[in-house]
Structure formats: structure tokens, C-alpha cells
N, C-alpha and C. Protein backbone atom coordinates (compact mmCIF):
# COMPACT_ATOMS: atom_id res chain seq x y z
N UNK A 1 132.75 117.69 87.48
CA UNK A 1 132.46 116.27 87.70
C UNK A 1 130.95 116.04 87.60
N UNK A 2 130.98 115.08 86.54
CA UNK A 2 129.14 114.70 86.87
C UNK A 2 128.51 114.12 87.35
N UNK A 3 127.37 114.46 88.42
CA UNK A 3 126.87 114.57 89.85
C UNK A 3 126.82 112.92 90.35
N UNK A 4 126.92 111.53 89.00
CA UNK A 4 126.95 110.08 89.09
C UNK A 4 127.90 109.85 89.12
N UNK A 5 128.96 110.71 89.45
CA UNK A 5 130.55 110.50 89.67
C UNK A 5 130.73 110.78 91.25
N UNK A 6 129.91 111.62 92.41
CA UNK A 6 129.86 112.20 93.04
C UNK A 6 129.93 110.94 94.62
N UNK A 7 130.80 111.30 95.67
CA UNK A 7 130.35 110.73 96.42
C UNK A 7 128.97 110.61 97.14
N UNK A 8 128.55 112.16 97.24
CA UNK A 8 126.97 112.48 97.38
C UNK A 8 125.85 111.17 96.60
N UNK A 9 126.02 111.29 95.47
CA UNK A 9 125.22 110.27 94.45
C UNK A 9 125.19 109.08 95.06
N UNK A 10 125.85 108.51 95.37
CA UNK A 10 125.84 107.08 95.99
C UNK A 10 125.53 107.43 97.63
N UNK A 11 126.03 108.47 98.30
CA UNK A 11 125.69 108.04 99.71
C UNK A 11 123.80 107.93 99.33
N UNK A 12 123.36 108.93 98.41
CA UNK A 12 121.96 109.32 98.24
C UNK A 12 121.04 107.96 97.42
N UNK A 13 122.22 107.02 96.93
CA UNK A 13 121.50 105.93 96.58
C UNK A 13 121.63 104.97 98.03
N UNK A 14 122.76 104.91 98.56
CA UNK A 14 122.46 103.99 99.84
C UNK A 14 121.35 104.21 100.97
N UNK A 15 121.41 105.99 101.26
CA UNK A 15 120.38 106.32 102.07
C UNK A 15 118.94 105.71 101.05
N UNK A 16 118.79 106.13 100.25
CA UNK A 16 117.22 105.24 99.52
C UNK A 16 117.20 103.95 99.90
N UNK A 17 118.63 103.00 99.73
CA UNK A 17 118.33 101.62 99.92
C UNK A 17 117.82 101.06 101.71
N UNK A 18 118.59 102.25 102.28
CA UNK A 18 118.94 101.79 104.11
C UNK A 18 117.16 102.15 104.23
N UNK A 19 117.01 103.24 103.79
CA UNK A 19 115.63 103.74 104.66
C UNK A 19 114.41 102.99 104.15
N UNK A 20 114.31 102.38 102.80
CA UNK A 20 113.02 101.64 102.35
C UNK A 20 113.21 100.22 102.87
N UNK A 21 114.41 99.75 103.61
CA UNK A 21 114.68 98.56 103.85
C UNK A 21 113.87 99.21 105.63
N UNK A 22 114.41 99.82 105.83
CA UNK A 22 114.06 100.21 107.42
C UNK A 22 112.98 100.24 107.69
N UNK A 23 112.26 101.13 106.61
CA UNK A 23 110.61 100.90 106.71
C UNK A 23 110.46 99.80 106.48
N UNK A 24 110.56 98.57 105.86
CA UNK A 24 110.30 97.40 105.93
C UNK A 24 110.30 96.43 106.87
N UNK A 25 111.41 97.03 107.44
CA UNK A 25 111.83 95.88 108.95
C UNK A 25 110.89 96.41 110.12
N UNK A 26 110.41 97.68 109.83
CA UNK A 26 109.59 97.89 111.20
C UNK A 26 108.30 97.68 110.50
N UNK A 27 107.64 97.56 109.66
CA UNK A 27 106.72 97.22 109.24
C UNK A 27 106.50 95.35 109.44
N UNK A 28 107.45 94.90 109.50
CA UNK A 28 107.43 93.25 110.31
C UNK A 28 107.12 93.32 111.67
N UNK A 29 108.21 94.20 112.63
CA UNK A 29 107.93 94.38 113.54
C UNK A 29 106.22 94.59 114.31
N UNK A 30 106.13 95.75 113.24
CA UNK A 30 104.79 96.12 113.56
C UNK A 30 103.57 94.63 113.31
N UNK A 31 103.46 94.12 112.62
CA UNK A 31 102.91 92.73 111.86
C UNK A 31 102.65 92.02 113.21
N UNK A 32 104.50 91.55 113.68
CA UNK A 32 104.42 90.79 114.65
C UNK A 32 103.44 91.21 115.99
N UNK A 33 103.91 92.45 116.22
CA UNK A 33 103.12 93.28 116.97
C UNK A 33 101.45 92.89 117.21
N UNK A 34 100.66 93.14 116.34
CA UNK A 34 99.59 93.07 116.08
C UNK A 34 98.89 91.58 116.07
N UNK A 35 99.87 90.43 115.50
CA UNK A 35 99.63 89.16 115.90
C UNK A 35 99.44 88.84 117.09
N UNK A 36 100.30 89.26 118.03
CA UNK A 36 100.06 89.26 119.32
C UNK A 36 99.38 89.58 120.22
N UNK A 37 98.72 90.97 119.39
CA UNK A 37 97.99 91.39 120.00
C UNK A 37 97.93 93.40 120.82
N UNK A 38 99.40 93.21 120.57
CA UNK A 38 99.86 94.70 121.03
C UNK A 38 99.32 95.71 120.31
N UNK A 39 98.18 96.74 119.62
CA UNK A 39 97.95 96.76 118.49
C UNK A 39 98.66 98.57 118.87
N UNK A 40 98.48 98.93 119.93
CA UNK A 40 98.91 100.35 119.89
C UNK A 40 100.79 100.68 119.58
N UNK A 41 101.28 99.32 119.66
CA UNK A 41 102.55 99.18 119.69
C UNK A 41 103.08 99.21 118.43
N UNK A 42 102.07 98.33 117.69
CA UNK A 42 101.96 98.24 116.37
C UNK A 42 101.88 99.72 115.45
N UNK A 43 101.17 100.19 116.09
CA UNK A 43 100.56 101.97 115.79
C UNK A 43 101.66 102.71 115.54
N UNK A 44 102.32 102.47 116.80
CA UNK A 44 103.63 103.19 116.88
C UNK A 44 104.52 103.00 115.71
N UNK A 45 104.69 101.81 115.99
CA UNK A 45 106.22 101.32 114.95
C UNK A 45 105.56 101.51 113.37
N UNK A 46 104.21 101.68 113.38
CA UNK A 46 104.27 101.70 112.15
C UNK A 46 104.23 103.21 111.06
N UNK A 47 104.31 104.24 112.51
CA UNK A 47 104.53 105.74 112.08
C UNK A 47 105.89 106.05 111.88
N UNK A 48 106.46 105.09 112.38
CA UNK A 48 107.69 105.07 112.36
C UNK A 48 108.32 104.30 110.84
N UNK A 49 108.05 103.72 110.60
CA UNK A 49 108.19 102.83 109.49
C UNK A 49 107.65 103.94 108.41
N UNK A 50 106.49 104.58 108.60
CA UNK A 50 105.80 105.87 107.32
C UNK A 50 107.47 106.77 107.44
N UNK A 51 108.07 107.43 108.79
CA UNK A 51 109.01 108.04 108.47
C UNK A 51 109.96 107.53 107.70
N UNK A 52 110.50 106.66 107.97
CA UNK A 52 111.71 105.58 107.18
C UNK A 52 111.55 105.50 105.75
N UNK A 53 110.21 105.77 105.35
CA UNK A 53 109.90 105.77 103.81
C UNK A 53 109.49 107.00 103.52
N UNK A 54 109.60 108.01 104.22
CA UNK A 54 109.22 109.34 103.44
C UNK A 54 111.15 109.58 103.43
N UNK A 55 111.68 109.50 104.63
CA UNK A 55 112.89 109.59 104.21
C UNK A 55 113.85 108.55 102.88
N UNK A 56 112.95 107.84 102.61
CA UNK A 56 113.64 107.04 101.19
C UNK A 56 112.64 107.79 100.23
N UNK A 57 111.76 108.83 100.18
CA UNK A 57 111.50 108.91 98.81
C UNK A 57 111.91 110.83 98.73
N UNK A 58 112.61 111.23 99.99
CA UNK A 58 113.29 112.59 99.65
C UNK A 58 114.27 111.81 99.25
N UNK A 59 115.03 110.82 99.75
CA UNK A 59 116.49 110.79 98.77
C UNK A 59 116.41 110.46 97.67
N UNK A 60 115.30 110.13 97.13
CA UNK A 60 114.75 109.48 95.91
C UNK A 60 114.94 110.37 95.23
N UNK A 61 113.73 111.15 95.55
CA UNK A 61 113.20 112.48 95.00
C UNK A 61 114.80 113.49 94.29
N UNK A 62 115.84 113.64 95.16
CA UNK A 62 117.26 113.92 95.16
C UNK A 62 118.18 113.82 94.14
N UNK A 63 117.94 111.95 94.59
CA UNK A 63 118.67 111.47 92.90
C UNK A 63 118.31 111.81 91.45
N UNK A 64 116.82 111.87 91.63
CA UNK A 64 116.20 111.84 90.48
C UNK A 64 116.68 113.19 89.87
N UNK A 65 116.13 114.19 90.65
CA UNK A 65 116.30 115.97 89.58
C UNK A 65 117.73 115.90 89.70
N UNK A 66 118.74 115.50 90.22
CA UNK A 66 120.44 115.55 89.71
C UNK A 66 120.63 114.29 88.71
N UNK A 67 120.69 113.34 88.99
CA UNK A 67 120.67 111.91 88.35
C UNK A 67 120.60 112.06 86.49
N UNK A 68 121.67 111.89 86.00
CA UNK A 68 121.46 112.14 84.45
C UNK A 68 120.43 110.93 84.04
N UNK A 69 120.81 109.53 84.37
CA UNK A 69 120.08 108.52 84.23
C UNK A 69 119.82 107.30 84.93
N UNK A 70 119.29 107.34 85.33
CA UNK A 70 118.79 106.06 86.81
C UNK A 70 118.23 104.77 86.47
N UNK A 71 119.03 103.77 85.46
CA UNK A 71 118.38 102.87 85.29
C UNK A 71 118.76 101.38 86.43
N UNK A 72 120.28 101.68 86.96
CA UNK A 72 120.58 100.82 87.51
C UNK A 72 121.98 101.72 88.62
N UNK A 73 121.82 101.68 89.75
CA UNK A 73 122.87 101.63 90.49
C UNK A 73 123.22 100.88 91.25
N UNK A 74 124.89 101.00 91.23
CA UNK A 74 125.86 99.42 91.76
C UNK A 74 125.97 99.97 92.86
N UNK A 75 125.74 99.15 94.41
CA UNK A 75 126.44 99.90 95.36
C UNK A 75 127.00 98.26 96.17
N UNK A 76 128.09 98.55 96.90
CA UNK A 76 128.42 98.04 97.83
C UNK A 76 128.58 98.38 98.98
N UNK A 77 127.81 97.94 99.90
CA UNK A 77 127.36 98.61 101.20
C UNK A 77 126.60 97.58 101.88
N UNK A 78 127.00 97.64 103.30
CA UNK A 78 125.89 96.46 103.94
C UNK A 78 125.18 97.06 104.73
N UNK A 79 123.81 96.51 104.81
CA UNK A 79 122.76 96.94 105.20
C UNK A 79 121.89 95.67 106.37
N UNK A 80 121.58 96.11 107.77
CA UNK A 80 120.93 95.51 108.41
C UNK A 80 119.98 94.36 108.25
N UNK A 81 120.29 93.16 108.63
CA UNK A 81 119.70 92.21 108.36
C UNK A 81 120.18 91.35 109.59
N UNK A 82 118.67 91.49 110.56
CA UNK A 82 118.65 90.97 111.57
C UNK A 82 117.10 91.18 112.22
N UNK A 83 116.68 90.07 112.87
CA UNK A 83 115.54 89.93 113.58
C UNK A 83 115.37 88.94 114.87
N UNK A 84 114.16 88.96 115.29
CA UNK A 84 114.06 87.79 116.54
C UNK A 84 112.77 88.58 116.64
N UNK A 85 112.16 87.96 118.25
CA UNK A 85 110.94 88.57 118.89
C UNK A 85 111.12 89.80 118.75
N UNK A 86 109.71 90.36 119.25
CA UNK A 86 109.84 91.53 119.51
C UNK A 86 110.36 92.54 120.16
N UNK A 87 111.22 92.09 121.37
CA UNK A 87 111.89 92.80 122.32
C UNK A 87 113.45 93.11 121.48
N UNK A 88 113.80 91.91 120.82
CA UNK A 88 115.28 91.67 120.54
C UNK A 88 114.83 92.94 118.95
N UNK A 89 113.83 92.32 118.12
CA UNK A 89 113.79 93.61 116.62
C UNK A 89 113.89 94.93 117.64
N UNK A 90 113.21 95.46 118.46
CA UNK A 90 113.15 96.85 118.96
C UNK A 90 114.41 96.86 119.18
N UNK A 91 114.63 96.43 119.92
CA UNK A 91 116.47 96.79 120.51
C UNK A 91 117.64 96.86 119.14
N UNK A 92 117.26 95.92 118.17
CA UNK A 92 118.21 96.29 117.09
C UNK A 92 117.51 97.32 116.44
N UNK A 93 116.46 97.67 116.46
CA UNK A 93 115.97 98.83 115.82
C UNK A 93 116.51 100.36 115.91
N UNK A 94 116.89 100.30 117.49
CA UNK A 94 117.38 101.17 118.48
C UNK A 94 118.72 101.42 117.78
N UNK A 95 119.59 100.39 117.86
CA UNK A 95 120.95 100.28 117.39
C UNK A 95 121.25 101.01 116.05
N UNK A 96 120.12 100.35 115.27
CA UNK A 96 119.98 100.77 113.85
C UNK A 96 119.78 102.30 113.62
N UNK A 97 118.98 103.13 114.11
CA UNK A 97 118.83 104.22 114.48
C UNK A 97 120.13 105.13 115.06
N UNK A 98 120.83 104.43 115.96
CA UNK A 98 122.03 105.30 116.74
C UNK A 98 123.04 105.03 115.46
N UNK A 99 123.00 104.48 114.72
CA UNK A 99 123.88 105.01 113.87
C UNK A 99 123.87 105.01 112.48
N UNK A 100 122.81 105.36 112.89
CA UNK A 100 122.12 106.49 111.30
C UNK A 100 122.64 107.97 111.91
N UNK A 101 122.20 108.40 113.10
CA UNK A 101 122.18 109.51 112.97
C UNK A 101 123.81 110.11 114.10
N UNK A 102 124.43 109.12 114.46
CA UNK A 102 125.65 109.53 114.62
C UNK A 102 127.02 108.86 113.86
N UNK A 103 126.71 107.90 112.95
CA UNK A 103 127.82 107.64 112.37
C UNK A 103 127.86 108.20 110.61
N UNK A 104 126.58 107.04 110.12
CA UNK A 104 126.09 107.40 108.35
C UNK A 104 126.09 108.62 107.99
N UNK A 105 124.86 109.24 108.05
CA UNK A 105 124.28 110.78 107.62
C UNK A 105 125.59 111.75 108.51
N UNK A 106 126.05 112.11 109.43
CA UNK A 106 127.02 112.85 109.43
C UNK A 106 128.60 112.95 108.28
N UNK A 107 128.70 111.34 108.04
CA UNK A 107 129.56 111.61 107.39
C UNK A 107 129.07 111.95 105.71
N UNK A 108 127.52 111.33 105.59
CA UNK A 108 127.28 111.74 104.41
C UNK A 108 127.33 113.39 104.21
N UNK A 109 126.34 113.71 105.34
CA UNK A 109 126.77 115.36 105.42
C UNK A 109 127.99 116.15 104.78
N UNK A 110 129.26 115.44 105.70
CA UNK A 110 130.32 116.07 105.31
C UNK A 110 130.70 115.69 104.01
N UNK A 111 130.15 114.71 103.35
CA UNK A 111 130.77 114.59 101.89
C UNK A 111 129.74 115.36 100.82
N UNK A 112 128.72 115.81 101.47
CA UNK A 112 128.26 116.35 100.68
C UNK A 112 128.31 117.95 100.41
N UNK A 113 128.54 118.38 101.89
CA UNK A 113 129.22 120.29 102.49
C UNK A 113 130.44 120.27 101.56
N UNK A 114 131.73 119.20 100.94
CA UNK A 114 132.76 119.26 100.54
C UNK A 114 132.72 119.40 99.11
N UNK A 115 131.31 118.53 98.67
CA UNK A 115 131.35 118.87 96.95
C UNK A 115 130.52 119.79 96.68
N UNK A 116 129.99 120.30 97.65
CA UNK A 116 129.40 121.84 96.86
C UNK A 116 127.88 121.24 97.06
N UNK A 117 127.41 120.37 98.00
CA UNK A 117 125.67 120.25 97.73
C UNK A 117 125.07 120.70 99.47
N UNK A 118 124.88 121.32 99.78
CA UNK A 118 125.04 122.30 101.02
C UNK A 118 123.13 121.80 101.29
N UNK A 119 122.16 121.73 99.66
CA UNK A 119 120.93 121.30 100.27
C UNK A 119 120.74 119.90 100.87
N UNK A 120 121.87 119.48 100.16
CA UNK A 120 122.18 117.72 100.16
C UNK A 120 122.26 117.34 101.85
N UNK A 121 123.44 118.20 101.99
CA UNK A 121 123.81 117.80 103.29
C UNK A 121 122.90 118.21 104.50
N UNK A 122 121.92 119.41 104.39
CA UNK A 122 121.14 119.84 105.05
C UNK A 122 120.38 118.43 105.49
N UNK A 123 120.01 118.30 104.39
CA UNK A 123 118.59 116.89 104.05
C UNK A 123 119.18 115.81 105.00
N UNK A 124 120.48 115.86 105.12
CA UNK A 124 120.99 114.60 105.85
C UNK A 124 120.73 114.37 107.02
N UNK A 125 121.51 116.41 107.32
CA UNK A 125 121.37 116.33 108.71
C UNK A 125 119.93 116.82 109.36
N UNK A 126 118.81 116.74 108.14
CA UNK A 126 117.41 117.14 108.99
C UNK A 126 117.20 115.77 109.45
N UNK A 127 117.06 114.58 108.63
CA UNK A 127 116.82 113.45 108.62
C UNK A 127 117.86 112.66 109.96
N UNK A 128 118.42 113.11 109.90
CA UNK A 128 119.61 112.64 111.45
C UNK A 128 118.77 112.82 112.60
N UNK A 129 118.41 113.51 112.71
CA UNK A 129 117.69 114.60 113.90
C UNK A 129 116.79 113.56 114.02
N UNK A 130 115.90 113.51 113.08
CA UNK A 130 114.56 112.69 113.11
C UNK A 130 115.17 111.38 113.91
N UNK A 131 115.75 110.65 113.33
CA UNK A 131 116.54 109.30 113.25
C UNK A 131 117.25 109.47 114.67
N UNK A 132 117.59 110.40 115.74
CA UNK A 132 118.25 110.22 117.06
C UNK A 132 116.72 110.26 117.70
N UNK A 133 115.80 111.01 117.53
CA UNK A 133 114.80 111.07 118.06
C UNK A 133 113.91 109.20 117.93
N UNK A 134 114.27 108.19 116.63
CA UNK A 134 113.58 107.31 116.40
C UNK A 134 114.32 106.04 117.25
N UNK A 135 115.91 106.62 117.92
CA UNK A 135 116.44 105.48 118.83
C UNK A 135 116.20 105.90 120.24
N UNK A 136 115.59 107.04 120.39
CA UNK A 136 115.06 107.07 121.81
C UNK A 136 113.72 106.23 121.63
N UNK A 137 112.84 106.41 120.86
CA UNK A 137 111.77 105.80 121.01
C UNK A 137 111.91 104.34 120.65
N UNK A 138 112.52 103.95 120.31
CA UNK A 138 113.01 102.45 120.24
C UNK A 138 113.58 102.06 121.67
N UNK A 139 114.69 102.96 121.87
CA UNK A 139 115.25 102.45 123.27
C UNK A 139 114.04 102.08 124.14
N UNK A 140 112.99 102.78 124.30
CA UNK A 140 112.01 102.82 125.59
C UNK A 140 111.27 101.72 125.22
N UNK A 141 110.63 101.44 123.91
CA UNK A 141 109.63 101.07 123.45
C UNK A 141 110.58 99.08 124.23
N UNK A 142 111.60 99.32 123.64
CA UNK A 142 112.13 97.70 124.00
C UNK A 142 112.54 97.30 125.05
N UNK A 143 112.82 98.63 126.15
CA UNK A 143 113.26 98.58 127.54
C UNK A 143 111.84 98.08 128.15
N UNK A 144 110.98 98.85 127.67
CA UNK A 144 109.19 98.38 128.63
C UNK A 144 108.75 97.34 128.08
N UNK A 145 108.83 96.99 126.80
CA UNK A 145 108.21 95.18 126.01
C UNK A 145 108.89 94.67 126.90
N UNK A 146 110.48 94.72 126.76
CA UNK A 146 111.12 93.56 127.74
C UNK A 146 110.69 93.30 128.98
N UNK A 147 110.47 94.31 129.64
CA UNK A 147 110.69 94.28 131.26
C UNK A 147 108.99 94.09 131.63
N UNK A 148 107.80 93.95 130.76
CA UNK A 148 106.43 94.14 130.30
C UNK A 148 105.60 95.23 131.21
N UNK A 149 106.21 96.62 130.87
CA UNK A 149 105.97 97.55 131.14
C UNK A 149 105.70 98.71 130.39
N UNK A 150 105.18 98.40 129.39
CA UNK A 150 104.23 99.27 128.35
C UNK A 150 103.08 99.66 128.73
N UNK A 151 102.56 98.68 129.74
CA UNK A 151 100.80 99.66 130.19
C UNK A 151 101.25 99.34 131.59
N UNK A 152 102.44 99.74 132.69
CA UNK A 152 102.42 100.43 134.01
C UNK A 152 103.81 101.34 134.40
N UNK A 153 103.31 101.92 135.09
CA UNK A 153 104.39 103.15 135.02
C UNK A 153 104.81 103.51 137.23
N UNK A 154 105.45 103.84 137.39
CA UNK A 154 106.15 104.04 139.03
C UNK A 154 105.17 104.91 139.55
N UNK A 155 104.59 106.10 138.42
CA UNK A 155 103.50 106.79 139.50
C UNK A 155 101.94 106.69 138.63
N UNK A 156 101.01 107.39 139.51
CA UNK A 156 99.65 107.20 138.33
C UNK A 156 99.90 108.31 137.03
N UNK A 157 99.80 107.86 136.13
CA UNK A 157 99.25 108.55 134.75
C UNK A 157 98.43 108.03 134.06
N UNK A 158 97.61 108.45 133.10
CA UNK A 158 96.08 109.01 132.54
C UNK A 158 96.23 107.68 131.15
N UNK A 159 95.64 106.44 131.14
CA UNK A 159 96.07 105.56 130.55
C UNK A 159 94.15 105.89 129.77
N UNK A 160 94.11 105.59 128.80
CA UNK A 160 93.20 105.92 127.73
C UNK A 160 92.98 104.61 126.32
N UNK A 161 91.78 104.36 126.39
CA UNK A 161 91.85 103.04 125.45
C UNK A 161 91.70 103.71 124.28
N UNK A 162 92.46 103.34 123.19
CA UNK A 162 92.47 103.75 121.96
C UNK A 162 91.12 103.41 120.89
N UNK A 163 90.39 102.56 121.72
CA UNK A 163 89.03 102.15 120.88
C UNK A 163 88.22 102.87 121.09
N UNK A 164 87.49 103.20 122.64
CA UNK A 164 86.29 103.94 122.91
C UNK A 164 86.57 105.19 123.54
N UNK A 165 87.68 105.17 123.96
CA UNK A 165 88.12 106.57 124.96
C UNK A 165 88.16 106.42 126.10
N UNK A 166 87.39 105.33 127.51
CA UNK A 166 87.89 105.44 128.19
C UNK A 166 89.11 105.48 128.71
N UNK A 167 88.96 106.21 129.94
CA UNK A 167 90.34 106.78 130.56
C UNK A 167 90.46 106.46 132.06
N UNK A 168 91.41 106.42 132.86
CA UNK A 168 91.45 106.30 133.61
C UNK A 168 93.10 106.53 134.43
N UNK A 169 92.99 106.67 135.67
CA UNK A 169 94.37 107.37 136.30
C UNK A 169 94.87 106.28 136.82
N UNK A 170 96.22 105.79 136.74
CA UNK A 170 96.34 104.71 137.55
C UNK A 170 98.15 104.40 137.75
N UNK A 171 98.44 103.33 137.92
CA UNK A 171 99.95 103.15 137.63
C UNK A 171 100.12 101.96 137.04
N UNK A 172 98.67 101.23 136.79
CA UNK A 172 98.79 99.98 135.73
C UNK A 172 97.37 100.23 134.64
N UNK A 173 97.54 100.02 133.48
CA UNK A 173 96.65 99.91 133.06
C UNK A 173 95.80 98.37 133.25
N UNK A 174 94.47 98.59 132.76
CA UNK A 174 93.17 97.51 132.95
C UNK A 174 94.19 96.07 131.71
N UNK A 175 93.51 95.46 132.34
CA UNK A 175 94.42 93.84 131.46
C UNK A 175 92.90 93.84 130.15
N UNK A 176 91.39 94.66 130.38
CA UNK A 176 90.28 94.56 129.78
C UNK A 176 89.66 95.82 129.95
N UNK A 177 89.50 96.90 128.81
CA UNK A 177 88.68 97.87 128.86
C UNK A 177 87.50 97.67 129.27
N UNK A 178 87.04 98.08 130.93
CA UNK A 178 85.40 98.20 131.11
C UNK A 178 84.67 98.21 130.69
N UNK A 179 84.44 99.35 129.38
CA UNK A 179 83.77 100.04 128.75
C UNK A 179 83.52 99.18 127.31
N UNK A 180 84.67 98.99 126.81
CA UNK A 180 84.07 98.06 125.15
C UNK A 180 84.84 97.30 125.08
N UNK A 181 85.47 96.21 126.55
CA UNK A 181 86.04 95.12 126.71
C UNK A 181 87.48 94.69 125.43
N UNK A 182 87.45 96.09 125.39
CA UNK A 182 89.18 95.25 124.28
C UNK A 182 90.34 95.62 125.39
N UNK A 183 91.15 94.56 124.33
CA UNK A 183 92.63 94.40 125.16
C UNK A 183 93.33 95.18 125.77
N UNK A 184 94.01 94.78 125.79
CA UNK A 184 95.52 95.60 127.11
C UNK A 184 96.42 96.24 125.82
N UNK A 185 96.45 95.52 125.02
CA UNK A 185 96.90 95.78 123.72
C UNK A 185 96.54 97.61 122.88
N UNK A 186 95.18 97.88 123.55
CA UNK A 186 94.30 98.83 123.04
C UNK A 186 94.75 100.17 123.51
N UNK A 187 95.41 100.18 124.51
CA UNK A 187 95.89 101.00 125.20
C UNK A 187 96.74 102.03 124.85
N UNK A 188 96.21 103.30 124.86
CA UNK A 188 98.04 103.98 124.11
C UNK A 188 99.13 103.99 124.95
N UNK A 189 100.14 104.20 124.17
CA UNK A 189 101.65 104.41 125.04
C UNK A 189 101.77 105.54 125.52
N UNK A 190 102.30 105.43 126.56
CA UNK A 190 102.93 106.74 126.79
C UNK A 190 104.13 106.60 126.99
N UNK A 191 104.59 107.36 125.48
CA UNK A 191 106.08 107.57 125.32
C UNK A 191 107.26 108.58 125.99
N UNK A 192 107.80 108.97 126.81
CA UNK A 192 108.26 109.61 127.20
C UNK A 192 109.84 110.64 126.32
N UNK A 193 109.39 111.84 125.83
CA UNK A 193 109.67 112.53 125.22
C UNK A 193 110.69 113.56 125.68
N UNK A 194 112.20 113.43 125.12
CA UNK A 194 113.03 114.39 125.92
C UNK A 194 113.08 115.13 125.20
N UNK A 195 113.21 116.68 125.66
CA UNK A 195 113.66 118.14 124.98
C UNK A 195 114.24 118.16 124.40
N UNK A 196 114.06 119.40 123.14
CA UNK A 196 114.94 118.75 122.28
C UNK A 196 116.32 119.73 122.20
N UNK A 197 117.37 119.12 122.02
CA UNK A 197 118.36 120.29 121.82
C UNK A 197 118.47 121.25 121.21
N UNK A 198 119.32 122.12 121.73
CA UNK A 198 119.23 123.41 121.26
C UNK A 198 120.81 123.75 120.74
């Protein structure tokens, strides 16, 4: 069978379409972000958004060296299209994420372990991994915007302005860096990072 006959081929054109769209939507996010003023928030989502597009140009990369000829592919498939503020994009971001990496890419996996592409499916399930790790950080990131708890935390930790370096120990960060008077915005996150499975 030739490899544009393949179920692989198309999951590997949808994953290109889902993930350059994904980087796109958090790259708004991030936009909005920064209008506002949040700029470290912005920081975030927008490393996140670099992943979403390195993962659309390995599947790229994929199609291409199998792909006899790539001038046009048909797919039918629906793809996320949804927004609001910033609390409500994070939270669908979150969503978007939980099932990438427990519904999509697993089953792409398995269609790809079944026709014989074993690197294919690897790629899926490296990229899964990434993608459960990108709805924890969504989950938090939209649980603290919402609740406006991105710069204070229940005990003191080491809050650090991303412009000049001051630092300081506390359980809220400054609403105005002392030191070179930028925002609350300036502030890094502290993301809270679970172990990873084994």
C-alpha cells in the first residue's frame, strides 16, 4: 500500500493541521496577555505555542520524506475553534491539550504500530507526553488568572522580577517592582511541576 493510502498519512496530515493551528491560538492568547499587561504570562504561553509548532513541523518533516507528492491534502476532521478572555482561552487550552494526549495521538499511535511505522508512532507518543505535561500547565495557569493568583501563593516563595532581578520572599508579590518600578505583570510564574511518570 502506498504510504498516501495509509491511515498514518492523514493522521500525520491532521496532527500538522491541529498543532500549527494550536500554536496559533496560544499565540492570541499570549497577544491578549501582553495587552493587558501580564507579560510573563505571555512568556509562558508563548513557549508553549514554539512547542505546538515544532510539533507541526516534525509531522511535517514526516510527511514529506514518505509523502510521494504533497501538493494538496483533503482531510475531514474538526479542529478547535473557540475563544473568550483569558481565563476561559486557558481553560479551553487545558481541554485542548487533555485530549491530544489521551484521546488523538494514542489512537494515532495505534494506527500507526498496526501498519508497520513503529518511528511514526513513537513520534506520537513522544509528543503526547509533551502535550499531558502542556494541560497541567494550562490547568494551573487558568485556575490562578481566574481566581487572580498568579503573583500569591499560601506560603512565602522567592518571587523575582523578570526585568532587573529583584527578588524577594513573600506570599504576594509587589503590585510595583522597587527597584525599576515595572509591573506585577513582570513577575515570573511559578509554575508548579509534577514528577514525571515512570
Amino acid at each position: 500500500m502506498q504510504f498516501d493510502q495509509t491511515k498514518t498519512y492523514r493522521n500525520l496530515a491532521r496532527s500538522f493541521a491541529g498543532e500549527s493551528q494550536a500554536g496559533m491560538r496560544y499565540q492570541l492568547i499570549a497577544r491578549a496577555a501582553t495587552q493587558q499587561g501580564y507579560i510573563t504570562l505571555a512568556d509562558t504561553v508563548k513557549v508553549l505555542a514554539k512547542n505546538e509548532t515544532v510539533h507541526a513541523r516534525r509531522f511535517f518533516e514526516e510527511l514529506s520524506k514518505r509523502g510521494e507528492k504533497l501538493d494538496n491534502i483533503v482531510l475531514d476532521a474538526g479542529y478547535p475553534f473557540h475563544g473568550g478572555d483569558i481565563a476561559e482561552s486557558l481553560k479551553f487550552a487545558a481541554h485542548d491539550e487533555h485530549e491530544e494526549h489521551q484521546v488523538i495521538y494514542p489512537a494515532f499511535a495505534k494506527d500507526a504500530e498496526e501498519e508497520g511505522f513503529k518511528d511514526i508512532a513513537n513520534l506520537f507518543k513522544l509528543v503526547a507526553k509533551v502535550e499531558e505535561r502542556h494541560e497541567m500547565i494550562f490547568h494551573y495557569l487558568a485556575d490562578a488568572f481566574s481566581k487572580g493568583l498568579l503573583f500569591s501563593n499560601e506560603t512565602p516563595i522567592l518571587y523575582i522580577c523578570s526585568e532587573c532581578g529583584h527578588m524577594h520572599t513573600s506570599t504576594k508579590a509587589w503590585d510595583v517592582c522597587p527597584l525599576c518600578r515595572s509591573s506585577q505583570g513582570e513577575v515570573e510564574l511559578h509554575i508548579p511541576f509534577q514528577k514525571e511518570k515512570i
